[in-house]
PDB file of N, CA and C in Angstrom:
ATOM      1  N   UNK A   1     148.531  60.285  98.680  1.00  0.00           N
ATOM      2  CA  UNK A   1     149.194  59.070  98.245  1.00  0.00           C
ATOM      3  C   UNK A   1     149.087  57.976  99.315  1.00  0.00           C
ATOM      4  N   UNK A   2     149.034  58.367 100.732  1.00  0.00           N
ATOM      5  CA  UNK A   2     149.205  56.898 101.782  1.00  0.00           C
ATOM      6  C   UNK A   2     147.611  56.948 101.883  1.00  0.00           C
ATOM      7  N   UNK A   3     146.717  57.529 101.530  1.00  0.00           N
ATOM      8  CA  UNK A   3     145.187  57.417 101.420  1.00  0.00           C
ATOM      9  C   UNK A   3     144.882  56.164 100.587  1.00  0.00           C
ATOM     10  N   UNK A   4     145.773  56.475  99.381  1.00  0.00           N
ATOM     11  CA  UNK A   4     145.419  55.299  97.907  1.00  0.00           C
ATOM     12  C   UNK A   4     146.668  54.248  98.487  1.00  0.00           C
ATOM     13  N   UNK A   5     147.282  54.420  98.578  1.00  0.00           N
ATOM     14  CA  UNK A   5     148.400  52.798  99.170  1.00  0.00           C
ATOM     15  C   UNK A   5     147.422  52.269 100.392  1.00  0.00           C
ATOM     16  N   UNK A   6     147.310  52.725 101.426  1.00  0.00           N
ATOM     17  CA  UNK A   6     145.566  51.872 101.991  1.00  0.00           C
ATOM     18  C   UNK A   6     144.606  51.460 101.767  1.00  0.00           C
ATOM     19  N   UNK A   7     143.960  52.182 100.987  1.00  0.00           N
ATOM     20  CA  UNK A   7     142.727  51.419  99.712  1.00  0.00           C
ATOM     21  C   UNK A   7     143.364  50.318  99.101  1.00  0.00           C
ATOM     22  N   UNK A   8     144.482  50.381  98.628  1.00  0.00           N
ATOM     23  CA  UNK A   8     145.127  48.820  97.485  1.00  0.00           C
ATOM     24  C   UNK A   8     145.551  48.104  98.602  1.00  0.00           C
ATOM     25  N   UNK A   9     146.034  48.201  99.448  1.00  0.00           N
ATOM     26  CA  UNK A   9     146.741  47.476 100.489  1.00  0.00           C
ATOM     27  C   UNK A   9     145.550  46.968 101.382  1.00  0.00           C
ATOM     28  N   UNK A  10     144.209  47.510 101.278  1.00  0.00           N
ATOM     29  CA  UNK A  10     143.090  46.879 102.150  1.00  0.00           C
ATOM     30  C   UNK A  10     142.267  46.175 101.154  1.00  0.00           C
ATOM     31  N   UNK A  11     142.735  46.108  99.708  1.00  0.00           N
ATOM     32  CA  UNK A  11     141.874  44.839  98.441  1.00  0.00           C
ATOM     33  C   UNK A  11     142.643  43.936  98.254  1.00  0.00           C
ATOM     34  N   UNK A  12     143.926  44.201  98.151  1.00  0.00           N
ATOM     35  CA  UNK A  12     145.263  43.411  97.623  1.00  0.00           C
ATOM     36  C   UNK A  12     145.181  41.931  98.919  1.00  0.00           C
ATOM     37  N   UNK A  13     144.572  42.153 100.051  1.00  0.00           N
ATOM     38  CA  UNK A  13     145.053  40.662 100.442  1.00  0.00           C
ATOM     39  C   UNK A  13     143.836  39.991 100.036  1.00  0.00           C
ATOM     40  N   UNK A  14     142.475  40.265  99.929  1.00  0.00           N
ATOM     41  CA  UNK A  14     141.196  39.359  99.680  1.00  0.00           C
ATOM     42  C   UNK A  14     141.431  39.242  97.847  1.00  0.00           C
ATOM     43  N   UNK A  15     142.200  39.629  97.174  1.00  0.00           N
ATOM     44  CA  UNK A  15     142.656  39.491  95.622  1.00  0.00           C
ATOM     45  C   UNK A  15     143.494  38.362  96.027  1.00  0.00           C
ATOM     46  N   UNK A  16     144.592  38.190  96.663  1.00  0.00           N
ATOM     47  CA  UNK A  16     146.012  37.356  96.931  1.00  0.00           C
ATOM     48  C   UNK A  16     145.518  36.023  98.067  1.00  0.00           C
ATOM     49  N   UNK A  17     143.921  36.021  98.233  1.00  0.00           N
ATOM     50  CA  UNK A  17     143.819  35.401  99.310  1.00  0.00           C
ATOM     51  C   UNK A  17     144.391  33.826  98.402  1.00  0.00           C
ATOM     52  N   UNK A  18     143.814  33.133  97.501  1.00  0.00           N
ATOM     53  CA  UNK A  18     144.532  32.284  96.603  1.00  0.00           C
ATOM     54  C   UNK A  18     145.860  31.748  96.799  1.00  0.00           C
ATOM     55  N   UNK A  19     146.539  32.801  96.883  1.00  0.00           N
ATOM     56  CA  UNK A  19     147.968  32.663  96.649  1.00  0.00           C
ATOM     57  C   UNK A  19     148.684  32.763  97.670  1.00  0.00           C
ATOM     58  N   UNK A  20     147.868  33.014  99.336  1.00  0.00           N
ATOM     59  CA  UNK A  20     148.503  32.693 100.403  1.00  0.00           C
ATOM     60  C   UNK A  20     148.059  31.584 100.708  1.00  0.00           C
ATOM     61  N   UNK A  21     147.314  31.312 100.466  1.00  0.00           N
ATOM     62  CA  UNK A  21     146.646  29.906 101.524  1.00  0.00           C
ATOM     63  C   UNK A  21     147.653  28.551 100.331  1.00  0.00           C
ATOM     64  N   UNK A  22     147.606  29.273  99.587  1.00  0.00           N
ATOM     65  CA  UNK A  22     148.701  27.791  98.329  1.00  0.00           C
ATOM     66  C   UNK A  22     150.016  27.781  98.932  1.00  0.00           C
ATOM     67  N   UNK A  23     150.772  29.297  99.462  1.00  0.00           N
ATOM     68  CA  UNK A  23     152.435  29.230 100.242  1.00  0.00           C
ATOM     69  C   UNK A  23     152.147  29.036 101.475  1.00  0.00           C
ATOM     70  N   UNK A  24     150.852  28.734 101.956  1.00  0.00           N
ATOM     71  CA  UNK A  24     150.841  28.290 103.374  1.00  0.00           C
ATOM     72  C   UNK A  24     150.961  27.024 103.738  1.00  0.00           C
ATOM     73  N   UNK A  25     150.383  26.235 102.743  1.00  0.00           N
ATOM     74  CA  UNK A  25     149.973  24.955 102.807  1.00  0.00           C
ATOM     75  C   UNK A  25     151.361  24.196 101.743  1.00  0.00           C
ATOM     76  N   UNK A  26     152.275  24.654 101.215  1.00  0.00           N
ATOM     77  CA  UNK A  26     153.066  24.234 100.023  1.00  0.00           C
ATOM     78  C   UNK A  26     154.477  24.598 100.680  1.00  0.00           C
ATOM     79  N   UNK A  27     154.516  25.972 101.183  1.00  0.00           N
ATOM     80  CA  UNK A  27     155.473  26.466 102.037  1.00  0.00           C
ATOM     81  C   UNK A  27     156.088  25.954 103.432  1.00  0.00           C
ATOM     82  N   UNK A  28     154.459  25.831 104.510  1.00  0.00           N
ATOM     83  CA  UNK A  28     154.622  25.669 105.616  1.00  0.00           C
ATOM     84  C   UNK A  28     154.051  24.733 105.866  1.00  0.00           C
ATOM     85  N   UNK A  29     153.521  23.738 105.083  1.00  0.00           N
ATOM     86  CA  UNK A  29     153.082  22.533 105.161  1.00  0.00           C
ATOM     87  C   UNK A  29     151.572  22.421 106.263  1.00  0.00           C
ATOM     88  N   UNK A  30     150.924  23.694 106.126  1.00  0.00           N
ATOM     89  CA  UNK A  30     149.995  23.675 106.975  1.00  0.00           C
ATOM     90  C   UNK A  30     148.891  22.833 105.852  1.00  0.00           C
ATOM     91  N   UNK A  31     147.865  22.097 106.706  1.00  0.00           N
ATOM     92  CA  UNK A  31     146.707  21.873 106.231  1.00  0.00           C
ATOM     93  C   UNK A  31     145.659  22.612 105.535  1.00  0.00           C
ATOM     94  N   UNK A  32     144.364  22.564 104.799  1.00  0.00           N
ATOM     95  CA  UNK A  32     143.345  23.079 104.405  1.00  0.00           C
ATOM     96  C   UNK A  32     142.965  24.426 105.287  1.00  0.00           C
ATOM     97  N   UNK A  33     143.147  23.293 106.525  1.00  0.00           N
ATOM     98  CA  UNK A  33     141.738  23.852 107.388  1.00  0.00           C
ATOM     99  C   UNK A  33     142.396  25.172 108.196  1.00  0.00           C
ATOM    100  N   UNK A  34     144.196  24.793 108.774  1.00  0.00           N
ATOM    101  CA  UNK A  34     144.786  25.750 109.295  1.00  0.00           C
ATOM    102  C   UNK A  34     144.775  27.262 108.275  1.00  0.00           C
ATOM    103  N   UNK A  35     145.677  26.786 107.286  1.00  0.00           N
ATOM    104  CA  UNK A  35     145.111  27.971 106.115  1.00  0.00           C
ATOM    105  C   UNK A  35     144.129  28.681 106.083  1.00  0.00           C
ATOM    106  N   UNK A  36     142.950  28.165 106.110  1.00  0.00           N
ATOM    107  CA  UNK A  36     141.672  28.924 106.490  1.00  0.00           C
ATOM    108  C   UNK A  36     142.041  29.749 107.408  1.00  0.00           C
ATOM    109  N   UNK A  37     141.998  29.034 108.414  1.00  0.00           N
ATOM    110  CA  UNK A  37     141.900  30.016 109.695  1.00  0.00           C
ATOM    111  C   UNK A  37     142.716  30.938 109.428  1.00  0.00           C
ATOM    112  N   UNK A  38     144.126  30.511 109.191  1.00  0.00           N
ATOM    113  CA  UNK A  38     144.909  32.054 109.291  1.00  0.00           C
ATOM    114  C   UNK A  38     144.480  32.894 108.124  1.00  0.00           C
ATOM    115  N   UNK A  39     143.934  32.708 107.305  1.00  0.00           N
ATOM    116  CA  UNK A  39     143.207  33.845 106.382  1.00  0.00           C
ATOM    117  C   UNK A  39     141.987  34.595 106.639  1.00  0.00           C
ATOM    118  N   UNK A  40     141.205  33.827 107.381  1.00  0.00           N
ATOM    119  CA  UNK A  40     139.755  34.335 108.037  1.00  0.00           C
ATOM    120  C   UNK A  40     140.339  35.310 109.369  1.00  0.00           C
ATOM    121  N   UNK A  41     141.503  34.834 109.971  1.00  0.00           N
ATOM    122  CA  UNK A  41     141.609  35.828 111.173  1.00  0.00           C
ATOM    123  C   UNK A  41     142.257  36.959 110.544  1.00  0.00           C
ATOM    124  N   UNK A  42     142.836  37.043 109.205  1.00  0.00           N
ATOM    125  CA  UNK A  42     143.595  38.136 108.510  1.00  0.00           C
ATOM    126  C   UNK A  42     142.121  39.147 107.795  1.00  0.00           C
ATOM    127  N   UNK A  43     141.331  38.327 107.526  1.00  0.00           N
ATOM    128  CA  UNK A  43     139.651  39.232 106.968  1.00  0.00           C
ATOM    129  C   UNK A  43     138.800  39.548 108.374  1.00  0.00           C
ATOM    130  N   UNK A  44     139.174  38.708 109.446  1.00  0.00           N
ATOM    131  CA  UNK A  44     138.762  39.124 110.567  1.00  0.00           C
ATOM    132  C   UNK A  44     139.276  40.821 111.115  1.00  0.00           C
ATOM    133  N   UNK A  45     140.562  40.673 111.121  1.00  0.00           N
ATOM    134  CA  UNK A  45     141.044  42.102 111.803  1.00  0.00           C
ATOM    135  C   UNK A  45     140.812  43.339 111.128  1.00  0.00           C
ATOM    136  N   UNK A  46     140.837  42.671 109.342  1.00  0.00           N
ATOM    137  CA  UNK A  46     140.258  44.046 108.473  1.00  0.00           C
ATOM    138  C   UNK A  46     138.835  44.724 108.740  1.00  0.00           C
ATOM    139  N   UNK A  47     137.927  43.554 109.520  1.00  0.00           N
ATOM    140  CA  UNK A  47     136.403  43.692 109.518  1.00  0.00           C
ATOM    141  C   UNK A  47     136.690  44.515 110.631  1.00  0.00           C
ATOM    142  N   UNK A  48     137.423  44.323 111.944  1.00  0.00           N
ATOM    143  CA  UNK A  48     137.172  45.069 113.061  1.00  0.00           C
ATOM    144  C   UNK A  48     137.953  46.481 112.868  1.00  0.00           C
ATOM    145  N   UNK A  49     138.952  46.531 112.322  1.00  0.00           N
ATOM    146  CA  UNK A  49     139.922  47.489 111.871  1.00  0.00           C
ATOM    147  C   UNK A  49     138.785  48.980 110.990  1.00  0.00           C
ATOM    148  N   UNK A  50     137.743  48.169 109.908  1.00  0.00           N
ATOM    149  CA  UNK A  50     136.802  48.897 109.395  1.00  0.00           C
ATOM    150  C   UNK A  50     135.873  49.098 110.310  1.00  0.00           C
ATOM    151  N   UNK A  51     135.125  48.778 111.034  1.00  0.00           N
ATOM    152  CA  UNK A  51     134.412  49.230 112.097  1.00  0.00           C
ATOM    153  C   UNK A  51     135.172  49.857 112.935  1.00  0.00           C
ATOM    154  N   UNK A  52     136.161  50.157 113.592  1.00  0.00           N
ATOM    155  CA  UNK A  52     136.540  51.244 114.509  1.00  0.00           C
ATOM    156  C   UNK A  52     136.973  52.205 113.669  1.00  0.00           C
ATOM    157  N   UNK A  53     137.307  51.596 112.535  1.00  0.00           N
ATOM    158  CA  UNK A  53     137.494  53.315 111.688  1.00  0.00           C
ATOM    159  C   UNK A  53     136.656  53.899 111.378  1.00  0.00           C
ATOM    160  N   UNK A  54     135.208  53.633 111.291  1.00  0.00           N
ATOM    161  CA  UNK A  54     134.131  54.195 110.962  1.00  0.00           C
ATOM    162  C   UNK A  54     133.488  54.858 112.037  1.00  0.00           C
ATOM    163  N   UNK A  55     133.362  54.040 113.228  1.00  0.00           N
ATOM    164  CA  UNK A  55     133.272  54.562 114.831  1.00  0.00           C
ATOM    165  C   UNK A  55     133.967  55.587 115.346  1.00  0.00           C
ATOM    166  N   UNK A  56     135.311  55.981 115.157  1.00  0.00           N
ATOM    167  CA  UNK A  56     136.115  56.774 115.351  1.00  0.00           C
ATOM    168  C   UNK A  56     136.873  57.928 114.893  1.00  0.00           C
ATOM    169  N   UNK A  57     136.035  58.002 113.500  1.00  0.00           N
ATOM    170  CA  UNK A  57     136.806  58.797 112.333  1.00  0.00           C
ATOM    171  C   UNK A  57     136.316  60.116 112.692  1.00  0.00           C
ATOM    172  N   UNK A  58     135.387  60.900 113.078  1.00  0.00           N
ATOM    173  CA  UNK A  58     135.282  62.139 113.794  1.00  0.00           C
ATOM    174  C   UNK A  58     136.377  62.445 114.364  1.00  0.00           C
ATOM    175  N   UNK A  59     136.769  61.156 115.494  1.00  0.00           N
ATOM    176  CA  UNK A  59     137.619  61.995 116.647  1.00  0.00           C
ATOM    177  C   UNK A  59     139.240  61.510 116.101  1.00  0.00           C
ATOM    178  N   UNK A  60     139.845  61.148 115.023  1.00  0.00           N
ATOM    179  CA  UNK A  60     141.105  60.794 114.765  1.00  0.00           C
ATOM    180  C   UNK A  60     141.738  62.360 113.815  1.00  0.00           C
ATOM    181  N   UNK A  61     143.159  62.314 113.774  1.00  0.00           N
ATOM    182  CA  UNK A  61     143.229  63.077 112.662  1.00  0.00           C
ATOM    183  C   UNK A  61     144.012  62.146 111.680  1.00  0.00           C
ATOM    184  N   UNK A  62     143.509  62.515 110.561  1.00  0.00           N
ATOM    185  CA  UNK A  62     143.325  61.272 109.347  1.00  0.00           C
ATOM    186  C   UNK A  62     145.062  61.322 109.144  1.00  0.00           C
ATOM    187  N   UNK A  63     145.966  62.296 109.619  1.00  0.00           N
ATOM    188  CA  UNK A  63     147.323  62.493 108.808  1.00  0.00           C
ATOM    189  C   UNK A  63     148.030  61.035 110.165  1.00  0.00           C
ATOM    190  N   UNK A  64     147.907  60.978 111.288  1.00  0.00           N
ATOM    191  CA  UNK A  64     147.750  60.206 112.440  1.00  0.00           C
ATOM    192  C   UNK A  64     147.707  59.048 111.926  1.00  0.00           C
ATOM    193  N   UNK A  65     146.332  58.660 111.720  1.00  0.00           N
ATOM    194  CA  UNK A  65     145.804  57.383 111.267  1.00  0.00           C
ATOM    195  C   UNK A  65     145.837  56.993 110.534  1.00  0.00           C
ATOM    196  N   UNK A  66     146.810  57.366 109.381  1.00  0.00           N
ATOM    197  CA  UNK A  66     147.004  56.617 107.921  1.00  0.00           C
ATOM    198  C   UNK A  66     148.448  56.067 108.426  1.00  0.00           C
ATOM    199  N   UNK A  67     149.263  57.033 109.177  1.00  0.00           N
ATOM    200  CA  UNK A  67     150.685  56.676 109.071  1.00  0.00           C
ATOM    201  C   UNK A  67     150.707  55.715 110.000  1.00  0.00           C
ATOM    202  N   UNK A  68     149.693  55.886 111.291  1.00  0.00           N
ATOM    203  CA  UNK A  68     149.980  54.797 112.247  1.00  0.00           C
ATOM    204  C   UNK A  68     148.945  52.991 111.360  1.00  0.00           C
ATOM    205  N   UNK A  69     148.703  53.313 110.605  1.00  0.00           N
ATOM    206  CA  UNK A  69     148.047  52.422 109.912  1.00  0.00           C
ATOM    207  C   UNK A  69     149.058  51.529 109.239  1.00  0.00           C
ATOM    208  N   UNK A  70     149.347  52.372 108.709  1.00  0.00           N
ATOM    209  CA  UNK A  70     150.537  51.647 107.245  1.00  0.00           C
ATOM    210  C   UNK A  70     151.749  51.180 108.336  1.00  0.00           C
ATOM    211  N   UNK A  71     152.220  51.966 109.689  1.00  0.00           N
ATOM    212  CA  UNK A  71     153.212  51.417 110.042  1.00  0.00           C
ATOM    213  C   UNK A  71     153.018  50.043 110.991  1.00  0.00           C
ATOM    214  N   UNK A  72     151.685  49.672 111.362  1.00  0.00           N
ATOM    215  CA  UNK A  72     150.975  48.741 112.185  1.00  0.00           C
ATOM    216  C   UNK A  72     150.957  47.696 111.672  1.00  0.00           C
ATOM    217  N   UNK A  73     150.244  48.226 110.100  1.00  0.00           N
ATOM    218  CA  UNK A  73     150.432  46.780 108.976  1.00  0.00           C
ATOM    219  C   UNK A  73     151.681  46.799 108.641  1.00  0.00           C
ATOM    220  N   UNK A  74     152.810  47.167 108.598  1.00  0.00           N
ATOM    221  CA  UNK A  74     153.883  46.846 107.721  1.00  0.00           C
ATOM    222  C   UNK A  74     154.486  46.078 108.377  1.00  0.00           C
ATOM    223  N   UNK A  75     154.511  46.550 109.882  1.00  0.00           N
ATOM    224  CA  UNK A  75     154.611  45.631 111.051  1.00  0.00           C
ATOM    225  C   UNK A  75     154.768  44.530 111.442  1.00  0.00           C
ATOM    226  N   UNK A  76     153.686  44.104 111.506  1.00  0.00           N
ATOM    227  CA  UNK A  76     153.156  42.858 111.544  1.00  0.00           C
ATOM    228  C   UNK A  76     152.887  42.032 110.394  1.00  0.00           C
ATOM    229  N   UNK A  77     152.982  42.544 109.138  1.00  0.00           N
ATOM    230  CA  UNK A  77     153.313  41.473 107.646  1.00  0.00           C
ATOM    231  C   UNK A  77     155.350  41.611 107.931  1.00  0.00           C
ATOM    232  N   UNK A  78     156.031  42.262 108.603  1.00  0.00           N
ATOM    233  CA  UNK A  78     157.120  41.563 108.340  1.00  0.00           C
ATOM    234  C   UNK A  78     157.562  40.857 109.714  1.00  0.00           C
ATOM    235  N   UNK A  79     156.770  40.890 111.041  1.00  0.00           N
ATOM    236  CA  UNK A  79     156.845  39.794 111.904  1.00  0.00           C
ATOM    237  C   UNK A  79     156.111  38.584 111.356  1.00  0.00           C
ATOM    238  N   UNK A  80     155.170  38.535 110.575  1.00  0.00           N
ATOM    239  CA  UNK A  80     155.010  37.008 110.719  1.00  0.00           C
ATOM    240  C   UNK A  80     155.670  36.005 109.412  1.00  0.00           C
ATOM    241  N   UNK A  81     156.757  36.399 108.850  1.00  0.00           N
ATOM    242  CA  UNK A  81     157.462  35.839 108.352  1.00  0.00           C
ATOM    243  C   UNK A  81     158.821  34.826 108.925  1.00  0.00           C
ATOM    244  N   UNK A  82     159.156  35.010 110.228  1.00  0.00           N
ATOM    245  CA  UNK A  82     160.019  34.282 111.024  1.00  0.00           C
ATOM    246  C   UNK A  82     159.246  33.512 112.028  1.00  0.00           C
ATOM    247  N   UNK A  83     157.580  33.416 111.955  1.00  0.00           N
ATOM    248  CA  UNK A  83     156.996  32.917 112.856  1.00  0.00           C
ATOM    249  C   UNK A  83     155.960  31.981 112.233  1.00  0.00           C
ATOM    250  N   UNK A  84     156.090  30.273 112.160  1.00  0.00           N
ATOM    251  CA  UNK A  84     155.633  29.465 111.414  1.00  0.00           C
ATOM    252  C   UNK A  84     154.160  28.785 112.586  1.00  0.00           C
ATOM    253  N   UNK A  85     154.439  29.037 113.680  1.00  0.00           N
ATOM    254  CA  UNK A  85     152.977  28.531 114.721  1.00  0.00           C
ATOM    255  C   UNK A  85     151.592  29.631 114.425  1.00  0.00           C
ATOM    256  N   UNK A  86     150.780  28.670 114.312  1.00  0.00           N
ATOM    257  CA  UNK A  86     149.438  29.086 113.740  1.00  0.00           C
ATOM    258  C   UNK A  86     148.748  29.966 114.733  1.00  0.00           C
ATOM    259  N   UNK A  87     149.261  29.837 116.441  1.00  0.00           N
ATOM    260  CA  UNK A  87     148.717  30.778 117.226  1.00  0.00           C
ATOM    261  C   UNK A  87     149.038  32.276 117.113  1.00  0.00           C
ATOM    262  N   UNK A  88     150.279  32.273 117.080  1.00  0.00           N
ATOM    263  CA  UNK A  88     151.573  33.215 116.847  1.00  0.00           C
ATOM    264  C   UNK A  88     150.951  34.086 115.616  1.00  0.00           C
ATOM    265  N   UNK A  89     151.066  33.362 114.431  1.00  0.00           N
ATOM    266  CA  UNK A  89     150.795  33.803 112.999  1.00  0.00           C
ATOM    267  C   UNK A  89     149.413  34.298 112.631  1.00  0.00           C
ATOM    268  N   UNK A  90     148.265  33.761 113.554  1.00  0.00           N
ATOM    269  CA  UNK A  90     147.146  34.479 114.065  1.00  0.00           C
ATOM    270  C   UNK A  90     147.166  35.578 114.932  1.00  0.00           C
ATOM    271  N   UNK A  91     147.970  35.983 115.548  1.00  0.00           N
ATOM    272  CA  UNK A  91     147.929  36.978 116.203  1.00  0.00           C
ATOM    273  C   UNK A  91     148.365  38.098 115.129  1.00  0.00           C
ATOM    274  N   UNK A  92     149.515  37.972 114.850  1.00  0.00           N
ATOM    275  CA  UNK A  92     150.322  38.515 113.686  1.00  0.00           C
ATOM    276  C   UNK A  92     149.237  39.405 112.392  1.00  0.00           C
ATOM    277  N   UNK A  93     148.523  38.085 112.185  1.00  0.00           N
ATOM    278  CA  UNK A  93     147.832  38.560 110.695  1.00  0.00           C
ATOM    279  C   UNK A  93     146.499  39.093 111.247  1.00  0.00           C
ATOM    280  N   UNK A  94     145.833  38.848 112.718  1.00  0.00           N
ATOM    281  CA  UNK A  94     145.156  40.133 113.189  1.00  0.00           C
ATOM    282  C   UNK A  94     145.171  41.402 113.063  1.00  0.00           C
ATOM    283  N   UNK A  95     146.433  41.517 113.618  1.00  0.00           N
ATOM    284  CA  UNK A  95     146.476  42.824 114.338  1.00  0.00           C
ATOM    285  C   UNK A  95     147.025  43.576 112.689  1.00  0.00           C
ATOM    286  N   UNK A  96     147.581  43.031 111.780  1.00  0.00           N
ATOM    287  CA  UNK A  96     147.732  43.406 110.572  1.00  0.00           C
ATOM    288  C   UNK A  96     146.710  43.680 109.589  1.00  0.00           C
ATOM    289  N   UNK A  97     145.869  42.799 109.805  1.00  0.00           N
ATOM    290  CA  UNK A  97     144.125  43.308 109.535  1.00  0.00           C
ATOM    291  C   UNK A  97     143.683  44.496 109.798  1.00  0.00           C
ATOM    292  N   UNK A  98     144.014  44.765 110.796  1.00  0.00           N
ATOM    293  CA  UNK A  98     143.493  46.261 111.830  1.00  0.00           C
ATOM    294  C   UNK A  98     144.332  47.048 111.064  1.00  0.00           C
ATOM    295  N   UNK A  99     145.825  47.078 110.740  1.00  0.00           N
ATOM    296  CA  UNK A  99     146.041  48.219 110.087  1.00  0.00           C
ATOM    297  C   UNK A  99     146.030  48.626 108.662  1.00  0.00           C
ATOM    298  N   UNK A 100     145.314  47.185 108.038  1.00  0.00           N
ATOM    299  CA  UNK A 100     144.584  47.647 106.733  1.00  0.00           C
ATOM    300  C   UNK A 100     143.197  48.119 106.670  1.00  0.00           C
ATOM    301  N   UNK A 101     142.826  48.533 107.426  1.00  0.00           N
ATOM    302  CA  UNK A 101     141.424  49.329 107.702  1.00  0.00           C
ATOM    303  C   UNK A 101     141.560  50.344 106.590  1.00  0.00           C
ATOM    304  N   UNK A 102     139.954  50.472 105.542  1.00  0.00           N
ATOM    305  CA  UNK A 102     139.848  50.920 104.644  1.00  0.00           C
ATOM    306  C   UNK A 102     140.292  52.638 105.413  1.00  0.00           C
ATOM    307  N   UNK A 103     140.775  54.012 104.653  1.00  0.00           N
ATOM    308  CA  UNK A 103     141.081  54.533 105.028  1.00  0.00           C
ATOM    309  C   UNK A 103     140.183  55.836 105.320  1.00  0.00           C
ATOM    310  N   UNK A 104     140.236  57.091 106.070  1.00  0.00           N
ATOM    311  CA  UNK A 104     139.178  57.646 106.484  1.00  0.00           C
ATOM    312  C   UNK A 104     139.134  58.703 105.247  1.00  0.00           C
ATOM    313  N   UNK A 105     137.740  59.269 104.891  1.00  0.00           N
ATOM    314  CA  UNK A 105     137.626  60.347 103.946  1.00  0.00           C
ATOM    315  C   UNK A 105     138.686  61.809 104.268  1.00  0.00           C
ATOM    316  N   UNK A 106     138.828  62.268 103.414  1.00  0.00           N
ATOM    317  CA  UNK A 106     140.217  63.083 103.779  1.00  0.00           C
ATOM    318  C   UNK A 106     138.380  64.359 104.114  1.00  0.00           C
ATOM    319  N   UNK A 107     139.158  65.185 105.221  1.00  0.00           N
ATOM    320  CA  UNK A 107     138.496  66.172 104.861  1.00  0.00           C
ATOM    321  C   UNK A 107     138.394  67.623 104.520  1.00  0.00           C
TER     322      UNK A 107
END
Protein backbone atom coordinates (compact mmCIF):
# COMPACT_ATOMS: atom_id res chain seq x y z
CA UNK A 1 0.00 0.00 0.00
CA UNK A 2 2.87 2.90 0.77
CA UNK A 3 4.47 1.38 -2.64
CA UNK A 4 1.05 2.58 -4.56
CA UNK A 5 0.50 5.94 -2.30
CA UNK A 6 4.19 6.83 -3.85
CA UNK A 7 3.46 6.04 -7.36
CA UNK A 8 0.10 8.51 -7.05
CA UNK A 9 1.85 10.88 -4.86
CA UNK A 10 4.94 10.99 -7.49
CA UNK A 11 2.02 11.73 -10.70
CA UNK A 12 -0.43 13.67 -8.60
CA UNK A 13 1.85 16.89 -8.50
CA UNK A 14 2.83 17.03 -12.52
CA UNK A 15 -1.41 16.27 -12.90
CA UNK A 16 -2.05 19.38 -10.18
CA UNK A 17 0.85 21.28 -11.69
CA UNK A 18 -2.20 23.73 -13.19
CA UNK A 19 -3.72 24.19 -10.12
CA UNK A 20 -0.66 25.19 -8.10
CA UNK A 21 0.88 27.65 -10.12
CA UNK A 22 -3.11 29.36 -10.35
CA UNK A 23 -3.01 29.34 -5.92
CA UNK A 24 0.38 30.61 -6.29
CA UNK A 25 -0.08 33.41 -8.32
CA UNK A 26 -4.04 34.14 -7.06
CA UNK A 27 -3.14 33.09 -3.46
CA UNK A 28 0.31 34.50 -2.97
CA UNK A 29 0.28 36.98 -5.47
CA UNK A 30 3.44 35.62 -7.00
CA UNK A 31 4.11 36.37 -10.68
CA UNK A 32 4.20 34.00 -13.92
CA UNK A 33 7.65 33.61 -13.82
CA UNK A 34 8.12 33.00 -9.83
CA UNK A 35 5.42 30.22 -10.15
CA UNK A 36 7.45 28.61 -12.63
CA UNK A 37 10.28 28.40 -10.77
CA UNK A 38 8.75 27.10 -7.72
CA UNK A 39 7.18 24.31 -9.80
CA UNK A 40 10.29 23.43 -11.91
CA UNK A 41 12.35 23.22 -8.56
CA UNK A 42 9.34 20.87 -7.22
CA UNK A 43 9.93 18.54 -10.88
CA UNK A 44 13.50 19.30 -10.19
CA UNK A 45 13.85 17.33 -6.78
CA UNK A 46 11.50 14.51 -8.21
CA UNK A 47 14.17 14.19 -11.18
CA UNK A 48 17.08 13.93 -8.63
CA UNK A 49 15.02 12.01 -6.00
CA UNK A 50 14.44 9.36 -9.23
CA UNK A 51 17.97 9.13 -10.05
CA UNK A 52 19.32 8.32 -6.60
CA UNK A 53 16.62 5.91 -6.29
CA UNK A 54 17.64 4.12 -9.18
CA UNK A 55 21.48 4.50 -8.20
CA UNK A 56 20.86 3.21 -4.86
CA UNK A 57 18.11 0.74 -4.86
CA UNK A 58 20.46 -2.41 -4.50
CA UNK A 59 21.87 -1.04 -1.38
CA UNK A 60 18.46 0.46 0.44
CA UNK A 61 15.88 -1.70 2.12
CA UNK A 62 12.72 -0.77 0.26
CA UNK A 63 10.53 -1.11 3.84
CA UNK A 64 13.27 2.01 4.97
CA UNK A 65 12.84 3.93 1.93
CA UNK A 66 9.25 4.13 1.33
CA UNK A 67 8.56 5.22 4.97
CA UNK A 68 11.47 7.58 5.07
CA UNK A 69 10.06 8.80 1.71
CA UNK A 70 6.48 9.48 2.49
CA UNK A 71 7.67 11.00 5.85
CA UNK A 72 10.30 13.51 3.97
CA UNK A 73 7.51 14.45 1.56
CA UNK A 74 4.82 14.90 4.01
CA UNK A 75 7.27 17.02 5.62
CA UNK A 76 8.08 19.40 3.69
CA UNK A 77 4.43 19.80 1.78
CA UNK A 78 3.28 20.78 5.35
CA UNK A 79 6.35 23.24 6.02
CA UNK A 80 5.85 25.15 3.07
CA UNK A 81 2.51 26.26 3.82
CA UNK A 82 3.50 28.97 6.61
CA UNK A 83 6.36 29.98 4.35
CA UNK A 84 5.35 32.57 1.49
CA UNK A 85 9.39 33.62 0.28
CA UNK A 86 10.23 32.03 -2.96
CA UNK A 87 13.81 31.11 -1.61
CA UNK A 88 12.42 29.39 1.45
CA UNK A 89 9.46 27.73 -0.61
CA UNK A 90 12.17 26.49 -3.07
CA UNK A 91 13.96 24.84 -0.73
CA UNK A 92 10.80 23.34 0.77
CA UNK A 93 9.34 21.99 -2.57
CA UNK A 94 12.94 20.49 -3.33
CA UNK A 95 13.63 18.54 -0.87
CA UNK A 96 9.80 17.38 -1.16
CA UNK A 97 10.56 16.37 -4.70
CA UNK A 98 13.19 14.00 -3.36
CA UNK A 99 10.69 12.33 -1.27
CA UNK A 100 8.35 11.72 -4.08
CA UNK A 101 10.86 9.63 -5.84
CA UNK A 102 9.08 7.02 -7.94
CA UNK A 103 9.23 4.00 -5.58
CA UNK A 104 11.74 0.97 -5.61
CA UNK A 105 10.52 -2.55 -7.12
CA UNK A 106 9.47 -4.55 -4.11
CA UNK A 107 11.56 -7.61 -4.15
Amino acid sequence: MAEIALAIGSVAPILGMPIIVGALQDGWGYSAAYAGYVTSVDLAGLLAGSVATSLLAHRLDWRWYVGGALTLSAACNVLCAPYHGIALLCVFRFIAGLGRAPPMPLP
